[in-house]
C-alpha atoms as a PDB file:
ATOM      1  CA  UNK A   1     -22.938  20.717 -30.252  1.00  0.00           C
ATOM      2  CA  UNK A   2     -20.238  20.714 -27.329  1.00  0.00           C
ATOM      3  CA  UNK A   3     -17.155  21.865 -28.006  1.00  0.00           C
ATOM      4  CA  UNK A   4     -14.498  19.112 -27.806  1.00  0.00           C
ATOM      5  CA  UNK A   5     -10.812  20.060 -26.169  1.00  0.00           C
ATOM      6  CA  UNK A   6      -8.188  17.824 -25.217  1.00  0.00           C
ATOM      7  CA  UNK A   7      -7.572  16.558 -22.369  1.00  0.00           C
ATOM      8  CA  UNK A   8      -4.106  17.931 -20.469  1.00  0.00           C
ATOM      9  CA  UNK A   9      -3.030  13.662 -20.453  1.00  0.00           C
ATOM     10  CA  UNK A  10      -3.102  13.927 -24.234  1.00  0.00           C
ATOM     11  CA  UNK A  11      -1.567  16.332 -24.897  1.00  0.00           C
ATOM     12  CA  UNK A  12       1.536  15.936 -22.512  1.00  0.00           C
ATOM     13  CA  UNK A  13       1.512  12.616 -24.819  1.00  0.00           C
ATOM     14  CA  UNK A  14       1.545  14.671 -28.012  1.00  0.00           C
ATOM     15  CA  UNK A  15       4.181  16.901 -26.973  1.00  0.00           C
ATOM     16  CA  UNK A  16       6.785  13.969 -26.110  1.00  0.00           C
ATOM     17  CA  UNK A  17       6.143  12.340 -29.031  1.00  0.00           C
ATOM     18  CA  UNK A  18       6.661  15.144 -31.075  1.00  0.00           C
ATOM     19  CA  UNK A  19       9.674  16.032 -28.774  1.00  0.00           C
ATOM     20  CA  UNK A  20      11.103  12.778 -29.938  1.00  0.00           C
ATOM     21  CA  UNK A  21      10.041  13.038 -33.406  1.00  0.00           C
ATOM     22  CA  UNK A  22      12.432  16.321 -33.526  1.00  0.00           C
ATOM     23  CA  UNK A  23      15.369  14.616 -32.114  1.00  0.00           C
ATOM     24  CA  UNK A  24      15.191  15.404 -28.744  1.00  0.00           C
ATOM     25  CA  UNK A  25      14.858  13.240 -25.891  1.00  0.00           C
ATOM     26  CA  UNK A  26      13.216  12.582 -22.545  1.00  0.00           C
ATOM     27  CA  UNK A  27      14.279  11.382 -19.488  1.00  0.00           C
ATOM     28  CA  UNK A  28      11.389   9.413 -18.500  1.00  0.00           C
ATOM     29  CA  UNK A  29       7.494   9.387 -19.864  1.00  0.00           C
ATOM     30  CA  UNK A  30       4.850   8.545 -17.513  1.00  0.00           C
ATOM     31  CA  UNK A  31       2.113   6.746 -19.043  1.00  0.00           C
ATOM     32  CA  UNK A  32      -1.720   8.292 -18.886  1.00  0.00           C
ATOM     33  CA  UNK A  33      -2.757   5.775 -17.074  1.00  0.00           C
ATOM     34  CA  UNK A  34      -0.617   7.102 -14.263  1.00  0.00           C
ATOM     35  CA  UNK A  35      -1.397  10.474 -14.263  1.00  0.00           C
ATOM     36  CA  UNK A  36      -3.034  11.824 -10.885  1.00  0.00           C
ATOM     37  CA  UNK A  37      -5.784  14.109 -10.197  1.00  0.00           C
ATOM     38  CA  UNK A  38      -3.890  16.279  -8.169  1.00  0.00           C
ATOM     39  CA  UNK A  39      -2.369  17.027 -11.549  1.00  0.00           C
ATOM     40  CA  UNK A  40      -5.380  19.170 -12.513  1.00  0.00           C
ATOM     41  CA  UNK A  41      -7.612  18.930  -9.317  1.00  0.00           C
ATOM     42  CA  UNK A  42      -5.660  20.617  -6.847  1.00  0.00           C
ATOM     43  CA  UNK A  43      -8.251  20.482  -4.238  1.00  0.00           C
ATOM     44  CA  UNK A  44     -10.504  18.189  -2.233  1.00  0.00           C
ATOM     45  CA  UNK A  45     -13.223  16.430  -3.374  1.00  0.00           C
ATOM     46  CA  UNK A  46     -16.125  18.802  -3.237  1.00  0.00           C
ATOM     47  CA  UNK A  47     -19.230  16.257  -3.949  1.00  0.00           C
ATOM     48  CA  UNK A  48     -19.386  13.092  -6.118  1.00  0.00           C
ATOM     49  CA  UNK A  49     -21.865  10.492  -7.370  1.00  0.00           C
ATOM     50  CA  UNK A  50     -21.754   6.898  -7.342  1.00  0.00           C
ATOM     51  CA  UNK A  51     -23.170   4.417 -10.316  1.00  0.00           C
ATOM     52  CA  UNK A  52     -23.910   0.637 -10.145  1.00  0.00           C
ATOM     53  CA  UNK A  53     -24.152  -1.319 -12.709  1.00  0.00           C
ATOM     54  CA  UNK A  54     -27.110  -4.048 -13.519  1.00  0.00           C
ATOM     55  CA  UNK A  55     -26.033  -5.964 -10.766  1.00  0.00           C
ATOM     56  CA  UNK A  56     -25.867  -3.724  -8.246  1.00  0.00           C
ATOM     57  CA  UNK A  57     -21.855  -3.321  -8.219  1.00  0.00           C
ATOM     58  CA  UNK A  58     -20.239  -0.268  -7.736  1.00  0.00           C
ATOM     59  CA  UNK A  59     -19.279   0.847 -11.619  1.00  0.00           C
ATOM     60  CA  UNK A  60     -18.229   4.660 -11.857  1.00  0.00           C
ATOM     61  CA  UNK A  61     -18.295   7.555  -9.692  1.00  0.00           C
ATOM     62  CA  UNK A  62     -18.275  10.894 -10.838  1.00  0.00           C
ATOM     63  CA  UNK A  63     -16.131  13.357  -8.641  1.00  0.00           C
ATOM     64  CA  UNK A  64     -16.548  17.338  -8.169  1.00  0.00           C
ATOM     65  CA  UNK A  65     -13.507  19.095  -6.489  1.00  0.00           C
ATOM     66  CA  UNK A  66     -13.718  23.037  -5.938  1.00  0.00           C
ATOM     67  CA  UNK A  67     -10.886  25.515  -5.853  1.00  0.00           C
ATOM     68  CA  UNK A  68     -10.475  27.309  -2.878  1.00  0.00           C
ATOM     69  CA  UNK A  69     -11.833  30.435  -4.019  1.00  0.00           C
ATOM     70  CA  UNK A  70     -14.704  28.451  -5.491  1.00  0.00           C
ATOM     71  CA  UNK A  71     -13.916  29.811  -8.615  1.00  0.00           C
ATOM     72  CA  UNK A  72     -13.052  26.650 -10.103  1.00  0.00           C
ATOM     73  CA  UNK A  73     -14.480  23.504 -10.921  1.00  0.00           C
ATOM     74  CA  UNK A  74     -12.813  20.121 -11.261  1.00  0.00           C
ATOM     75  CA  UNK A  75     -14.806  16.919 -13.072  1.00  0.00           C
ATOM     76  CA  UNK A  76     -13.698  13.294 -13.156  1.00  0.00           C
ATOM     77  CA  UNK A  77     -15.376  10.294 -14.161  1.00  0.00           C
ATOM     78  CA  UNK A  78     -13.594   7.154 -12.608  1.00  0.00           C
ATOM     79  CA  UNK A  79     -13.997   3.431 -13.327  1.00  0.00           C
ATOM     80  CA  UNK A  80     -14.585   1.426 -10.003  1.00  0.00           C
ATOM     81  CA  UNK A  81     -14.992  -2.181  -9.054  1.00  0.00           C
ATOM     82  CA  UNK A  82     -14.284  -4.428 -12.034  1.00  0.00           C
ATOM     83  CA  UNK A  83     -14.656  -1.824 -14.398  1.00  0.00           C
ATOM     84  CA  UNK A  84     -11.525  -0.245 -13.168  1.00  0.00           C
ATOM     85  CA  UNK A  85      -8.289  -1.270 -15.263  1.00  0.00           C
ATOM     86  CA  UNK A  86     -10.913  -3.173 -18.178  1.00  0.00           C
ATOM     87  CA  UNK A  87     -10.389  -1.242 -21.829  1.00  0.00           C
ATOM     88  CA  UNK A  88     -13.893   0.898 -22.215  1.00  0.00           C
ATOM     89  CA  UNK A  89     -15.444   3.326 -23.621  1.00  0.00           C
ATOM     90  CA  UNK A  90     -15.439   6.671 -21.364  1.00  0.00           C
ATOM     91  CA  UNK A  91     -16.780  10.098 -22.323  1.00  0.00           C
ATOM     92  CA  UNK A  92     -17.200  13.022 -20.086  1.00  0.00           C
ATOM     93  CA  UNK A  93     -18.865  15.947 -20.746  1.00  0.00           C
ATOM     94  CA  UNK A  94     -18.362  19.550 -18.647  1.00  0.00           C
ATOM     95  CA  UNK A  95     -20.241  22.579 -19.894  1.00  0.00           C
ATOM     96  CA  UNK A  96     -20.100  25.796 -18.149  1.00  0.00           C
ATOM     97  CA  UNK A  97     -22.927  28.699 -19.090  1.00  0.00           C
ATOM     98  CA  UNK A  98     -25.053  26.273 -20.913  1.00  0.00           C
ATOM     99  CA  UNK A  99     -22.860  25.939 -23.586  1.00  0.00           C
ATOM    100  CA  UNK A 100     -18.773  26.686 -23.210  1.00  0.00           C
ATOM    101  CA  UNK A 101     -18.244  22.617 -22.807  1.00  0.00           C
ATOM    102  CA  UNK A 102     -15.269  20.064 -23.355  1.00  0.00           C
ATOM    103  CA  UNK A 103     -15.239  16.493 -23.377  1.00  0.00           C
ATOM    104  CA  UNK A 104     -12.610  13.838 -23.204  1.00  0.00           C
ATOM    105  CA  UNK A 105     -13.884  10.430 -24.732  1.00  0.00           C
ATOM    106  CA  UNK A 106     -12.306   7.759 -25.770  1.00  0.00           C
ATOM    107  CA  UNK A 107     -11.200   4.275 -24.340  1.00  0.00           C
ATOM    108  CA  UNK A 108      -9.739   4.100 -21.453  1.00  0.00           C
ATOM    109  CA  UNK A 109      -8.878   1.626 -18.278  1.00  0.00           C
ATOM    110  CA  UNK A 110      -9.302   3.992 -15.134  1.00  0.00           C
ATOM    111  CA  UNK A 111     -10.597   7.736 -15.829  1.00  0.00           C
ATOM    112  CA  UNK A 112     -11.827  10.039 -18.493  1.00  0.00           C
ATOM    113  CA  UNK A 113     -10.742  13.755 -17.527  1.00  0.00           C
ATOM    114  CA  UNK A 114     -10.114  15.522 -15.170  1.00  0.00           C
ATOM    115  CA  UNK A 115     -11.480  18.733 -16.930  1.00  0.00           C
ATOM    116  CA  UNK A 116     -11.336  22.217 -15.446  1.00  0.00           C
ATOM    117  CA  UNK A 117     -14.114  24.935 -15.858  1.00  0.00           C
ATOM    118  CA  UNK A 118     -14.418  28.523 -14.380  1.00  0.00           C
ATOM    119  CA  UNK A 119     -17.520  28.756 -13.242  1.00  0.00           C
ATOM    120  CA  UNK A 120     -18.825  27.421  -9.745  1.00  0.00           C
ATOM    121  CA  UNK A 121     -21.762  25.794 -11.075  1.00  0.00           C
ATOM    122  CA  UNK A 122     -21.394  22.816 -14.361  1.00  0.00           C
ATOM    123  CA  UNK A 123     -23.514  20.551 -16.033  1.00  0.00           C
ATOM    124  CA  UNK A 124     -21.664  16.803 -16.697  1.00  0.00           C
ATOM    125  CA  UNK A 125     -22.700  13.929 -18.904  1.00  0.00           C
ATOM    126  CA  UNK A 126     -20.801  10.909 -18.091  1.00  0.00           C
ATOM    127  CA  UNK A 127     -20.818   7.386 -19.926  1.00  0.00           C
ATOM    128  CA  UNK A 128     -19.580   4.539 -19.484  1.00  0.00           C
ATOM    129  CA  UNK A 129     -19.649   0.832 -21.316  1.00  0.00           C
ATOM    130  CA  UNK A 130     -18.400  -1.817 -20.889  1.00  0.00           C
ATOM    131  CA  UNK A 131     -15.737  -3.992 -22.693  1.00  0.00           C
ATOM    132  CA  UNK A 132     -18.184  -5.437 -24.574  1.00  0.00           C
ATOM    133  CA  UNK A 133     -19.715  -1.944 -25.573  1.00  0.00           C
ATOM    134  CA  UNK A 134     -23.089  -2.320 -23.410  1.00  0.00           C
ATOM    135  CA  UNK A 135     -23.708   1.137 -21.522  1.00  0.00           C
ATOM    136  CA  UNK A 136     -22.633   1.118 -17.691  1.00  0.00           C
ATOM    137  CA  UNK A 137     -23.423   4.672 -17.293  1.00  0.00           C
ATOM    138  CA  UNK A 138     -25.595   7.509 -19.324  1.00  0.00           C
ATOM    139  CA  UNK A 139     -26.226  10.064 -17.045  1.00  0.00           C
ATOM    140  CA  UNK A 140     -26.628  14.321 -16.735  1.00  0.00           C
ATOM    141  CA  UNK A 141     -26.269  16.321 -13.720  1.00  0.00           C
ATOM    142  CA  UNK A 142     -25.334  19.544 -11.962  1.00  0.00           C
ATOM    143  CA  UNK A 143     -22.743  19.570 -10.141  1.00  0.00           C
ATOM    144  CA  UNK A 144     -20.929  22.422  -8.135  1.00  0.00           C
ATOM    145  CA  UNK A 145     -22.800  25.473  -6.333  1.00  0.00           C
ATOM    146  CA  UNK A 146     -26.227  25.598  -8.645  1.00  0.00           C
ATOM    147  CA  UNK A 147     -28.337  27.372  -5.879  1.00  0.00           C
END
């Protein structure tokens, strides 16, 4: 069973809530739907892979960026088209050696991840439904350096 960590979005929201919750205070919050990539993934986008939908519409892509020593890897799963800004269900998946993996899942309106592995070479199951729970996406793949 993967292991399940949360996502660096969440937990920024957990920590200013419970900042508030003990009194302090915050200048401003951003909300996770406004969080960046270049928050986590730092460099460019190494590879990525596009999914339609039923119709043939451009649903989801699935981006790979690499650190610059390669050591790195950086996995998104973005909603695209109409999908992107509908509530849906989102999970991504990024294991590393077969079996050191972490997901972020829940529902979202633009991205699950980003999610950060050391290793050059990851395996990634992205889905994807839509609002009215039917699956978009369902896919595994290797992504990175696998030679």
């Amino acid at each position: 069973m993967p292991f399940a960590t949360t996502s660096p979005r969440r937990l920024a929201a957990g920590l200013a809530a419970a900042t508030l919750l003990a009194g302090g205070s915050l200048a401003m919050v951003a909300p996770a739907a406004q969080a960046t990539t270049q928050a986590v993934c730092t460099s460019a986008v190494d590879s990525k892979v596009d999914y339609e939908d039923s119709a043939g519409r451009l649903a989801a892509t699935v981006y790979d960026y690499r650190s610059s020593n390669g050591d790195y890897t950086c996995v998104k799963l973005v909603a695209r088209g109409i999908y992107n800004g509908m509530s849906k269900y989102m999970s991504l998946t990024v294991c590393a050696d077969g079996n050191n993996c972490s997901t972020d899942a829940g529902t979202f309106k633009q991205y699950a991840g980003p999610i950060n592995k050391k290793d050059f070479c990851v395996s990634v199951r992205s889905i994807m439904r839509n609002s009215a729970g039917a699956t978009i996406v369902d896919d595994r793949i290797a992504m990175g350096s696998c030679d």
